[in-house]
Every structure is written in C-alpha cells, then in structure tokens.
C-alpha atoms as a PDB file:
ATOM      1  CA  UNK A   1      37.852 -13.303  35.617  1.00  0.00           C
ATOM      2  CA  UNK A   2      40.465 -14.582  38.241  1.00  0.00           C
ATOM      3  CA  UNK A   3      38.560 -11.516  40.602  1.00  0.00           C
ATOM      4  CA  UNK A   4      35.122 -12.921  39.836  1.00  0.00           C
ATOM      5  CA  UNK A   5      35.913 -16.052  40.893  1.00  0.00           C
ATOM      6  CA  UNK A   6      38.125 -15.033  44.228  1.00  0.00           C
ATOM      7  CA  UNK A   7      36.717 -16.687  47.311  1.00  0.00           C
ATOM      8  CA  UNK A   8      35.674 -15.430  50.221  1.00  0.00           C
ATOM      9  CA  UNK A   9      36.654 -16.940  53.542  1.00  0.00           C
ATOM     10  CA  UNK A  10      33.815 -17.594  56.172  1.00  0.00           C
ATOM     11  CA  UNK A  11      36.450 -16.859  58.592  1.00  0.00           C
ATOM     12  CA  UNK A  12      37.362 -13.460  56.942  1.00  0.00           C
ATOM     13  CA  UNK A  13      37.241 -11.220  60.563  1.00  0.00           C
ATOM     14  CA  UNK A  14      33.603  -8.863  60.935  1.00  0.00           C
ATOM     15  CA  UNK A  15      33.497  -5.549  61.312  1.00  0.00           C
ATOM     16  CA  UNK A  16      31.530  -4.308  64.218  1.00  0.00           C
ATOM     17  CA  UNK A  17      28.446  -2.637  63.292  1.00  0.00           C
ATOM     18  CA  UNK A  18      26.524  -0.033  64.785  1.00  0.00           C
ATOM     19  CA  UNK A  19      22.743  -0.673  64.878  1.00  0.00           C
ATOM     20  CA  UNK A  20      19.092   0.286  66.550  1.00  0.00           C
ATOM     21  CA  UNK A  21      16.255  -1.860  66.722  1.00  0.00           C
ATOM     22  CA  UNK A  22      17.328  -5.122  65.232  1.00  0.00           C
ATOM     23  CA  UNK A  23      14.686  -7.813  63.828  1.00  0.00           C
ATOM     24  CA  UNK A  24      15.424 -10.711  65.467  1.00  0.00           C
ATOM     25  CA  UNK A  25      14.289 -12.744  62.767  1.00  0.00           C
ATOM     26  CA  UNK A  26      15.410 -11.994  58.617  1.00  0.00           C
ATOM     27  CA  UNK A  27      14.033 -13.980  56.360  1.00  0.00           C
ATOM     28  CA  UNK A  28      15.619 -12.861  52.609  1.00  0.00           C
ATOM     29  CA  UNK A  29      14.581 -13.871  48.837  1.00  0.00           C
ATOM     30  CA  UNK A  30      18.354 -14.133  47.194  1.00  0.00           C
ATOM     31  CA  UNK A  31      17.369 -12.960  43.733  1.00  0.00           C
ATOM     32  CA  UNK A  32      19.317 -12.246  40.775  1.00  0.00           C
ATOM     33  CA  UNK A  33      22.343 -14.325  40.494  1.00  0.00           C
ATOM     34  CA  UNK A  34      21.861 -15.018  37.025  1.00  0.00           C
ATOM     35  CA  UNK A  35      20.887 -11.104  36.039  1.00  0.00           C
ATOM     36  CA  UNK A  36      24.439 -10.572  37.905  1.00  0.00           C
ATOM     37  CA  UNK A  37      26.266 -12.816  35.511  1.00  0.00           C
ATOM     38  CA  UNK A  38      24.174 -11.434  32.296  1.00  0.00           C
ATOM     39  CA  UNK A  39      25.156  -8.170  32.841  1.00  0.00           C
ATOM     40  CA  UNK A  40      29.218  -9.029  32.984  1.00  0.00           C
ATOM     41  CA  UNK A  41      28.510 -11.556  30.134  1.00  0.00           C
ATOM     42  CA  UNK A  42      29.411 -14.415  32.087  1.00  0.00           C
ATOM     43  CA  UNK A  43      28.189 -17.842  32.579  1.00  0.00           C
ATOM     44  CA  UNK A  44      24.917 -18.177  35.239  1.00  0.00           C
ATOM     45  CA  UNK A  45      26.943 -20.512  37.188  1.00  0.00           C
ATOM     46  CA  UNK A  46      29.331 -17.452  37.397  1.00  0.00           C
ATOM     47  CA  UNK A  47      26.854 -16.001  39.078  1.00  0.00           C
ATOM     48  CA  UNK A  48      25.684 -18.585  41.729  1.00  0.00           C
ATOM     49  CA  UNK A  49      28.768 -18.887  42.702  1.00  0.00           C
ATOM     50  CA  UNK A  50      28.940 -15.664  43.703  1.00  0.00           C
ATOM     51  CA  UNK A  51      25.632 -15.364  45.527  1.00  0.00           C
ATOM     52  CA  UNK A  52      27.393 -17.902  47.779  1.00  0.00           C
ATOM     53  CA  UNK A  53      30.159 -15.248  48.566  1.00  0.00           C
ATOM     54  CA  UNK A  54      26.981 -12.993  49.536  1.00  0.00           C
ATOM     55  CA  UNK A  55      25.518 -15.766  51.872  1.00  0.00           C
ATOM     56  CA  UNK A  56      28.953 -15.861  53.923  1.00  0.00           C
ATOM     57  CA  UNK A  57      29.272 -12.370  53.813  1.00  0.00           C
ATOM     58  CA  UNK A  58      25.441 -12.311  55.356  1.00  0.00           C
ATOM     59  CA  UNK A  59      26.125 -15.170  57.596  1.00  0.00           C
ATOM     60  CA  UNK A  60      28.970 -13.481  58.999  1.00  0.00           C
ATOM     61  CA  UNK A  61      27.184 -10.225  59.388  1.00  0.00           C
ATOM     62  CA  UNK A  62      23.668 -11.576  61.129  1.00  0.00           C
ATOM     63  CA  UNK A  63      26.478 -12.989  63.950  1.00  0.00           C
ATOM     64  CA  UNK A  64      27.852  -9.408  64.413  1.00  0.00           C
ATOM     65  CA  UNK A  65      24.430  -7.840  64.838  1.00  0.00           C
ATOM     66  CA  UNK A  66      22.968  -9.918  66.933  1.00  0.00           C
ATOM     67  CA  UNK A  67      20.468 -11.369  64.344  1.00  0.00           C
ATOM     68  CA  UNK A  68      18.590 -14.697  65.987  1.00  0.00           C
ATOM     69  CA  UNK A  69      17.439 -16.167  63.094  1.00  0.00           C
ATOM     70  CA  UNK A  70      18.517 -16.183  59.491  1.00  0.00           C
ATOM     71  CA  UNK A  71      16.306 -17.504  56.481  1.00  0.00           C
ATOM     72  CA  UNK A  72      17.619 -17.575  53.352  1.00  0.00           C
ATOM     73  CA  UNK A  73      15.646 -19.085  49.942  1.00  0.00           C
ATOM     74  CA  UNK A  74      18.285 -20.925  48.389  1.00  0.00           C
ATOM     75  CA  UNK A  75      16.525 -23.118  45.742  1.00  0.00           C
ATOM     76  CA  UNK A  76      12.465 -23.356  45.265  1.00  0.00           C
ATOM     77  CA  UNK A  77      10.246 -26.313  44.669  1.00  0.00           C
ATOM     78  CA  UNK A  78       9.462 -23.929  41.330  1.00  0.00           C
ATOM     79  CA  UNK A  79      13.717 -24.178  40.654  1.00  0.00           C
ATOM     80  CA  UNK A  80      13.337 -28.072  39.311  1.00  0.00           C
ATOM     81  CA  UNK A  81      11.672 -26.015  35.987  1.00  0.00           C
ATOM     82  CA  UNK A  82      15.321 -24.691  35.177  1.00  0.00           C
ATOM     83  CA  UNK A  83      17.804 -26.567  32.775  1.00  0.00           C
ATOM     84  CA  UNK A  84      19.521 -29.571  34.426  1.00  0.00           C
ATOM     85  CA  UNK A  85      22.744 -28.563  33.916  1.00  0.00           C
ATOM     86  CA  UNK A  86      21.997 -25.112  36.500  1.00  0.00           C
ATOM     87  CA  UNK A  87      19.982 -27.340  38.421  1.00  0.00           C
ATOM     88  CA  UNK A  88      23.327 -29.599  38.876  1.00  0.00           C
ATOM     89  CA  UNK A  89      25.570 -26.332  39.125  1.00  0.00           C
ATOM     90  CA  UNK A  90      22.855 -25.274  42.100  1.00  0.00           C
ATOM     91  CA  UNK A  91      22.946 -28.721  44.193  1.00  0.00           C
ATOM     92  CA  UNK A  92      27.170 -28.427  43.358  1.00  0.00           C
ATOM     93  CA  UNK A  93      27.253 -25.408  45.242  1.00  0.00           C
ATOM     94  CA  UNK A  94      25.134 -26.390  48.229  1.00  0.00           C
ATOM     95  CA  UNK A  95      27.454 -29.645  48.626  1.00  0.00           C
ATOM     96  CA  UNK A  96      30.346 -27.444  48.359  1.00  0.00           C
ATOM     97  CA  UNK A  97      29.220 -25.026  50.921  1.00  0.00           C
ATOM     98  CA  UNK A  98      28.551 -27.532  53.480  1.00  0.00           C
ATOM     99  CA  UNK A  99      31.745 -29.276  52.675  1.00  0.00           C
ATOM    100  CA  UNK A 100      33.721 -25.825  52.745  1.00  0.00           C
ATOM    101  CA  UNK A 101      32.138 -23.972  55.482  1.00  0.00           C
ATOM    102  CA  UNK A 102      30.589 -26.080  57.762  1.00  0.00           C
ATOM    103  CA  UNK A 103      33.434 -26.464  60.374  1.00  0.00           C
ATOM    104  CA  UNK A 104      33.521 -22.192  60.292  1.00  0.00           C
ATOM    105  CA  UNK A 105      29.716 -22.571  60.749  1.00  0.00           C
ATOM    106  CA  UNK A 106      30.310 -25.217  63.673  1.00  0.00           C
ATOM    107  CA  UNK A 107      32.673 -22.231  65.210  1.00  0.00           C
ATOM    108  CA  UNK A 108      30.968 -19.585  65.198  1.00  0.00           C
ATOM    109  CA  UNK A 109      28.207 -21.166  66.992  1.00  0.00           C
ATOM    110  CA  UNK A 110      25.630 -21.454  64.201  1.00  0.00           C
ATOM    111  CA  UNK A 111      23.186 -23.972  64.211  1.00  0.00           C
ATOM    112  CA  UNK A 112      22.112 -25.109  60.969  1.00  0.00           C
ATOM    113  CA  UNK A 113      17.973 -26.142  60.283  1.00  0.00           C
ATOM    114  CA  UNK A 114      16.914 -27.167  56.339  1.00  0.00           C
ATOM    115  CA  UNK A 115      13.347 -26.423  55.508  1.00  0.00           C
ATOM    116  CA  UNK A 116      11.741 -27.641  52.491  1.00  0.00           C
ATOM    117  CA  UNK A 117      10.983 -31.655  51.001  1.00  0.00           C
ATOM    118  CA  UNK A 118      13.416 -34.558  50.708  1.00  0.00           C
ATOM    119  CA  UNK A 119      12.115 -35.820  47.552  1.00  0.00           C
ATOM    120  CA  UNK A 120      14.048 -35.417  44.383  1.00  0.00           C
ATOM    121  CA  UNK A 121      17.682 -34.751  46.475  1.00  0.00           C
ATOM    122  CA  UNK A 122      20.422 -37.129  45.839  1.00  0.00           C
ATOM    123  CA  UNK A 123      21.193 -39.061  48.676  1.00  0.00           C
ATOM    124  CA  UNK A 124      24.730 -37.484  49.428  1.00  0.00           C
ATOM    125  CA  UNK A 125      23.557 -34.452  49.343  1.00  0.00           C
ATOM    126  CA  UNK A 126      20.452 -35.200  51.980  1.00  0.00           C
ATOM    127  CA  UNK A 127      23.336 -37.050  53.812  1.00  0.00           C
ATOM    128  CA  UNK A 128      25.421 -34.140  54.043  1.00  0.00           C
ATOM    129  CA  UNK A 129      22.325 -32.088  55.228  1.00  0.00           C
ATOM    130  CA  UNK A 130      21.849 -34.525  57.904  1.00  0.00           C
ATOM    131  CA  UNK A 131      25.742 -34.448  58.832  1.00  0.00           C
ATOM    132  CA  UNK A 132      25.140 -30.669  59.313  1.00  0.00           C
ATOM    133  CA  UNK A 133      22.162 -30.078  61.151  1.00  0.00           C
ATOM    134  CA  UNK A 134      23.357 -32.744  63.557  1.00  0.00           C
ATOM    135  CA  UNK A 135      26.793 -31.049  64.088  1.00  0.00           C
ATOM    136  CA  UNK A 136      25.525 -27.872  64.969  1.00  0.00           C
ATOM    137  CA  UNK A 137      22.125 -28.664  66.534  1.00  0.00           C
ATOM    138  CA  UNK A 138      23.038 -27.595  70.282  1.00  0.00           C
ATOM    139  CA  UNK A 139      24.659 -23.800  68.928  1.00  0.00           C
ATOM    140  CA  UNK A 140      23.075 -20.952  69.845  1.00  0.00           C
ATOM    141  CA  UNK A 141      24.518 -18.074  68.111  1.00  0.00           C
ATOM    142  CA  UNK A 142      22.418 -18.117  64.834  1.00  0.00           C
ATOM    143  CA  UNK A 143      20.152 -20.042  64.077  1.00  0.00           C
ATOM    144  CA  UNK A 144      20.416 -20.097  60.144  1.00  0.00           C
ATOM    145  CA  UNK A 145      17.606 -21.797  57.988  1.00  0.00           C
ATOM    146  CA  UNK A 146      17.980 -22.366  54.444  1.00  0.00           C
ATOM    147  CA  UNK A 147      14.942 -23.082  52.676  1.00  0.00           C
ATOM    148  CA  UNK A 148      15.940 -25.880  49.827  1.00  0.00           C
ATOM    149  CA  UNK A 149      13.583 -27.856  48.020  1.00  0.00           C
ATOM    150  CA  UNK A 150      10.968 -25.411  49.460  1.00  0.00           C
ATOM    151  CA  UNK A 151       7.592 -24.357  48.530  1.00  0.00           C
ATOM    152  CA  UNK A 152       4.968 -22.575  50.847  1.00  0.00           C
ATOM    153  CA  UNK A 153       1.451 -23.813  48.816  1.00  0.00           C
ATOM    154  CA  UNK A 154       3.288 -27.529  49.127  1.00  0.00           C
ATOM    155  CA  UNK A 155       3.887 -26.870  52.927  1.00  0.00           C
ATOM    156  CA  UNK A 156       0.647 -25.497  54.259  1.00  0.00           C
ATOM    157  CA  UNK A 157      -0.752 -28.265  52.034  1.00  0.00           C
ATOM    158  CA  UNK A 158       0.885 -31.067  54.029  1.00  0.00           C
ATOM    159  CA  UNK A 159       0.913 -29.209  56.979  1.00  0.00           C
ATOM    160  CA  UNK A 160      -3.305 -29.005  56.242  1.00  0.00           C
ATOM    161  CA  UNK A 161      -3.343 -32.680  55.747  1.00  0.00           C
ATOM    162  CA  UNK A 162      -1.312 -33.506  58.679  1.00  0.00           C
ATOM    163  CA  UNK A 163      -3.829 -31.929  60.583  1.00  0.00           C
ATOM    164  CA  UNK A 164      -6.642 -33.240  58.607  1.00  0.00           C
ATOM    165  CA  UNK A 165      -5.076 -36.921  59.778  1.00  0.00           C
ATOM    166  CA  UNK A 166      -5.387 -35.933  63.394  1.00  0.00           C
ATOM    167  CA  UNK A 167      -8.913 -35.264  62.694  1.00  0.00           C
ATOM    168  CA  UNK A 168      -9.768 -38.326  61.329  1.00  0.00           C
ATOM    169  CA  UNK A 169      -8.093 -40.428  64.253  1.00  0.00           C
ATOM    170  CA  UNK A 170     -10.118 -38.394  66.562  1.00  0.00           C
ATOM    171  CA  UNK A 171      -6.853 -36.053  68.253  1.00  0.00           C
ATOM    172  CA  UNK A 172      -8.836 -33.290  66.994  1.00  0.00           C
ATOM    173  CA  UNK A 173     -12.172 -31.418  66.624  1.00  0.00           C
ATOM    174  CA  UNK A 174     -12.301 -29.300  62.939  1.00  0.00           C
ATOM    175  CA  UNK A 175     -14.120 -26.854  65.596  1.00  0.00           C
ATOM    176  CA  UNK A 176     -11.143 -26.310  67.561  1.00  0.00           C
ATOM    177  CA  UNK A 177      -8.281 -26.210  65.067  1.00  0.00           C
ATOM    178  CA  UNK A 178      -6.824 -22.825  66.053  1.00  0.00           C
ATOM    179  CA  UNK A 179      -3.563 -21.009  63.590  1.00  0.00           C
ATOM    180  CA  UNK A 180      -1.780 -22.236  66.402  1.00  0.00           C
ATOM    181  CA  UNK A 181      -2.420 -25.852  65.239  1.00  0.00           C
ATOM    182  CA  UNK A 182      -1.321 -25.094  61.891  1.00  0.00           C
ATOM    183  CA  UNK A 183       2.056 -23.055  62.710  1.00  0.00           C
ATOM    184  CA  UNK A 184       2.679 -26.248  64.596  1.00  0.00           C
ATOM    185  CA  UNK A 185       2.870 -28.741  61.447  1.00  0.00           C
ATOM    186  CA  UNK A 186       4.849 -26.331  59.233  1.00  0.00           C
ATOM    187  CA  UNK A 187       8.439 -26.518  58.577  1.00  0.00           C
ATOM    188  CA  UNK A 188       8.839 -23.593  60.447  1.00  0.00           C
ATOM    189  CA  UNK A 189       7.567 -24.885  63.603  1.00  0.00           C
ATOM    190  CA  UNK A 190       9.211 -23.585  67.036  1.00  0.00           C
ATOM    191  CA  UNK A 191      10.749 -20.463  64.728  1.00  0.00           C
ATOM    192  CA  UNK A 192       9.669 -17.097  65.039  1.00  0.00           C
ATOM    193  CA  UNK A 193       8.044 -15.403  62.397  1.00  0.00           C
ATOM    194  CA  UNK A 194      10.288 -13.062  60.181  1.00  0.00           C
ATOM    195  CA  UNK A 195       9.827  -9.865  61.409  1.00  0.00           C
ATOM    196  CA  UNK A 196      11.737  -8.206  58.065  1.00  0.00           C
ATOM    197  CA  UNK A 197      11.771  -9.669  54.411  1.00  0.00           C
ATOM    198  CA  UNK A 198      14.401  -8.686  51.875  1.00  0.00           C
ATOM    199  CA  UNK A 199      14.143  -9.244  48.709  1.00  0.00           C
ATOM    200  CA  UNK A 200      17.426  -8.700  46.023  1.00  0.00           C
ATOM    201  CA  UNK A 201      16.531  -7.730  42.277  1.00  0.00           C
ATOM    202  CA  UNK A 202      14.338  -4.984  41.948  1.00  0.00           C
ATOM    203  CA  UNK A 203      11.278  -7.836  42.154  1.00  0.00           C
ATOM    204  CA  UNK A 204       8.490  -7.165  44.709  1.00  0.00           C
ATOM    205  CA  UNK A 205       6.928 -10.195  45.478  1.00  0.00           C
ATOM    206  CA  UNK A 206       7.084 -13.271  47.829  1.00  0.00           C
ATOM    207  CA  UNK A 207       7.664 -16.167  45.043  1.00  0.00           C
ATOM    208  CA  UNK A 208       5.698 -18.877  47.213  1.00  0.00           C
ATOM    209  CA  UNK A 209       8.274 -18.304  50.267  1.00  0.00           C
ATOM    210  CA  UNK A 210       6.880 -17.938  53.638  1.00  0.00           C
ATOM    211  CA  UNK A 211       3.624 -17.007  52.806  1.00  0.00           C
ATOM    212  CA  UNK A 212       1.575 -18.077  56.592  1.00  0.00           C
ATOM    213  CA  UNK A 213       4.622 -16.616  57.912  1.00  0.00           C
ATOM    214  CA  UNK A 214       5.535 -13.127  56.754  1.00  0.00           C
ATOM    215  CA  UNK A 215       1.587 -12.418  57.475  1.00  0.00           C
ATOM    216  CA  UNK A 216       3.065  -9.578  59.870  1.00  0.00           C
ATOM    217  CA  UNK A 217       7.039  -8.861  58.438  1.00  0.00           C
ATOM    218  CA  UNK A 218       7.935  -5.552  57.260  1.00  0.00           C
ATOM    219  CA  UNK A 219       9.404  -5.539  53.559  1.00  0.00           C
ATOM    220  CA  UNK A 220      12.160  -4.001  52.190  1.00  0.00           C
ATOM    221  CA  UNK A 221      13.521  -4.525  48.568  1.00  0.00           C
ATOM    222  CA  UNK A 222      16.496  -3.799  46.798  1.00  0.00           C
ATOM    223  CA  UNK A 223      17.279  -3.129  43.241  1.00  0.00           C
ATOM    224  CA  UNK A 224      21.073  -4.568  43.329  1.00  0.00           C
ATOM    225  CA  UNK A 225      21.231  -8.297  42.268  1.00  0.00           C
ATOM    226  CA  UNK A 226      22.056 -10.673  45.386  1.00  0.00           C
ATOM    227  CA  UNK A 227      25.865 -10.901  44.914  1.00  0.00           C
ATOM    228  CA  UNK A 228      25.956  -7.585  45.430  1.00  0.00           C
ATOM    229  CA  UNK A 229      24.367  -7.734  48.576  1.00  0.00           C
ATOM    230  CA  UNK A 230      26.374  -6.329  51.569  1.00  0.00           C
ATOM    231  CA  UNK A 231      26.818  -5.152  54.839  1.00  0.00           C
ATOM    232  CA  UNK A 232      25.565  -1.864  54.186  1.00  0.00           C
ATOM    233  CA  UNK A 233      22.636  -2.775  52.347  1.00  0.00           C
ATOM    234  CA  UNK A 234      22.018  -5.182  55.610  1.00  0.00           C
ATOM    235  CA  UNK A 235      22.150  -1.998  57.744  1.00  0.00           C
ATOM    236  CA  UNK A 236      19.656  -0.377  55.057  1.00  0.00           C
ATOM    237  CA  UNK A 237      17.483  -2.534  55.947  1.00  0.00           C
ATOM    238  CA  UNK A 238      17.786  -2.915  59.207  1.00  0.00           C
ATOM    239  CA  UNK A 239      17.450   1.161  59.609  1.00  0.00           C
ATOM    240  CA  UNK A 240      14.309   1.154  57.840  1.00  0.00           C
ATOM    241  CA  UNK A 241      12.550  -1.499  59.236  1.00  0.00           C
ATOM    242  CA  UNK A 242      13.688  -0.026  62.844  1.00  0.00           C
ATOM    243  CA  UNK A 243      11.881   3.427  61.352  1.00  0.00           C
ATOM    244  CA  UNK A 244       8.320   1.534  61.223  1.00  0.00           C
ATOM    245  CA  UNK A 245       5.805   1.484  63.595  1.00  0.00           C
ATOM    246  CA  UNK A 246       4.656  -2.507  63.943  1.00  0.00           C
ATOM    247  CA  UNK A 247       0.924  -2.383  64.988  1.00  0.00           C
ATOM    248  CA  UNK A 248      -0.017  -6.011  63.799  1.00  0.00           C
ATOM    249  CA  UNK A 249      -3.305  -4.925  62.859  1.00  0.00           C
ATOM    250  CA  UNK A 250      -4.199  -2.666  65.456  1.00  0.00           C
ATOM    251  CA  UNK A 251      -4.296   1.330  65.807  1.00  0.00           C
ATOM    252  CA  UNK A 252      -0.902   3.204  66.074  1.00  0.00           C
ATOM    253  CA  UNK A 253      -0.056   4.001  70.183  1.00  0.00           C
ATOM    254  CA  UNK A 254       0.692   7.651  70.695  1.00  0.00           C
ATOM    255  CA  UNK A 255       3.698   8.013  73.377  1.00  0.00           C
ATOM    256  CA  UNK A 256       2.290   8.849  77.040  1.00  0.00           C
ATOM    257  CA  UNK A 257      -1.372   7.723  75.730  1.00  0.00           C
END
C-alpha cells in the first residue's frame, strides 16, 4: 500500500525524448481511475489519487516535447451524478494539486487556463483557481487547460445564446454568423483546436468533451487505465498520429503533384 500511495514530485528531472511531428495541441479523456483501483481491490479514491501522479508525469512530459497546449478532462458537468463522498475526494484532490504543485507549475513556465462553469464550486476552491491562473498567466511554456466543471452541449449552448444576445441588440445579422463567431464565445476561445485526442480505458468515445473542437483531431485510444499512463504511451501516440495524413476534408496530396 505504502507504494500505491508514494508521491510523485512535479520537480522529479525529465528525460529527453526523441520525437517527429509533434501535435501542438493534446487534448486527453483521463479515464479509468476507478477501474485502476477495482482491479488492486482498493478504494476509488486510491485510484484518483493516482491519476494525479499521471497528470504530473504528463505535465512534465508535454514540457520536454515541446507540446503547446495541454487539455486534460479532469471532472465533467456529468461527474456531479457520482456519490458525494468521490465527488468530495475529486474537488480534495484538485485543491491539493494546486496547493502542492502550483509553485513547480509557476517554474516551469506553465500557464494555467480552467475551462468549464463556476456554479456548484465551493468558493475556496474557485478562489484557488483564480490564485492560479493569475500567477501563471504571462508563462509561455505550456499552456495547460484543465477542463473542470465542463460540459460541451452546456458550452455551445451558452456560447449559442451569447450569440443569440448579440443578435437581439442588433451587433449581429443571423445571416452573417460565421463558425468563426461561435469558436469565439466558447471556453476555448483564442486556443487551437486539438490536433490529437487520447483517450485512457479501452472506451472509444468523446463523453461530451470538446465536441465543436476535435471536429478535425486525430484519435488514438488506449486500453491501460489513466494511472498507468506514461511517457511511452505519450510517444505512442505521438508516433501514430505523426504516421497520418491530415487532409481536413479534402483529397490526399501526392508528393511532387
């Protein structure tokens, strides 16, 4: 038990990585914490806890390669359907990552961006939110964007209605609203969209996460549970998604065409 429960340092040093074409946005869907725990017979907040090891171990491995952006689906506007008491273990362990890691974070030159609604989260934890993304707002190593509270149907709702508003004060014509318009009022605004999803668990499927935005990404998924996600299986990914040919739509280019 004492190993399960071993920490893991967000200053624990990298290991260089060789790479080709890296994404320079990955979006991931950290699934299976509590299929983790099952399988060792141990508690689900067990588990959680150790899909947080995973996250620095990510964090620490986006930096090495390069990786601009880094979006990681750490609790669902579908989550609040859970029992309270995981639901408490789950807002425990954000408050205790920001608490723990944030100056590492500050460091290393990430800058820190929550995506998802306000309502229902405790006021110290929003506060500590705030604390963050203030802190690191001018870094420019990683951007890193944790989707909390987040639910993609709920977002290009509001984000429909916000433009719907405009409309009705006259900013707008319904003619001319463009996807541009839209990408604008989403959390996501100013971000690039993912260019690779992963997705832990063996489950092939986007859960309500991103959905305007991964219209384009490449997918990979995994069958190992996310806190057993590593470095290498980072590099899996990474291969494979460098192995496709992105044509957004359009017909594959043949070389000297």
């Amino acid at each position: 038990m004492a190993e399960v429960l071993a920490d893991i340092p967000m200053n624990q040093e990298c290991v260089n990585i060789p790479t080709v074409d890296v994404p320079a946005h990955v979006a991931i869907i950290m699934d299976g914490n509590g299929r983790w725990a099952q399988e060792r017979r141990l508690p689900r907040a067990i588990g959680h806890r150790m899909g947080v090891e995973a996250v620095r171990r990510t964090i620490r491995a986006a930096i090495e390669l390069k990786i601009r952006y880094l979006t990681l689906y750490s609790f669902s506007t579908e989550n609040w359907s859970r029992p309270v008491s995981e639901i408490n273990d789950l807002m425990m362990l954000m408050k205790r990552f920001i608490t723990r890691d944030l100056a590492d974070i500050h460091r290393y030159g990430v800058k820190i961006r929550v995506i998802g609604e306000r309502t229902n989260i405790d006021a110290d934890l929003l506060s500590m939110i705030d604390e963050a993304t203030q802190l690191t707002k001018a870094n420019t190593e990683l951007n890193l964007i944790l989707a909390f509270n987040y639910g993609s149907r709920n977002e290009i709702t509001l984000a429909a209605q916000r433009l719907a508003k405009r409309v009705e004060i006259g900013e707008l014509v319904p003619s001319d609203i463009t996807p541009e318009h839209l990408d604008g009022e989403l959390h996501t605004a100013g971000v690039p969209d993912p260019d690779l999803l992963i997705r832990t668990s063996g489950e092939e499927r986007l859960s309500n996460f991103l959905l305007w935005q991964c219209a384009y990404s490449e997918f990979v998924f995994f069958r190992e549970n996310w806190p057993d996600f590593s470095v290498d299986l980072l590099q899996t990914a990474i291969n494979i998604y460098s192995s496709r040919q992105r044509r957004y739509g359009g017909l594959r280019r043949m070389k000297n065409a």
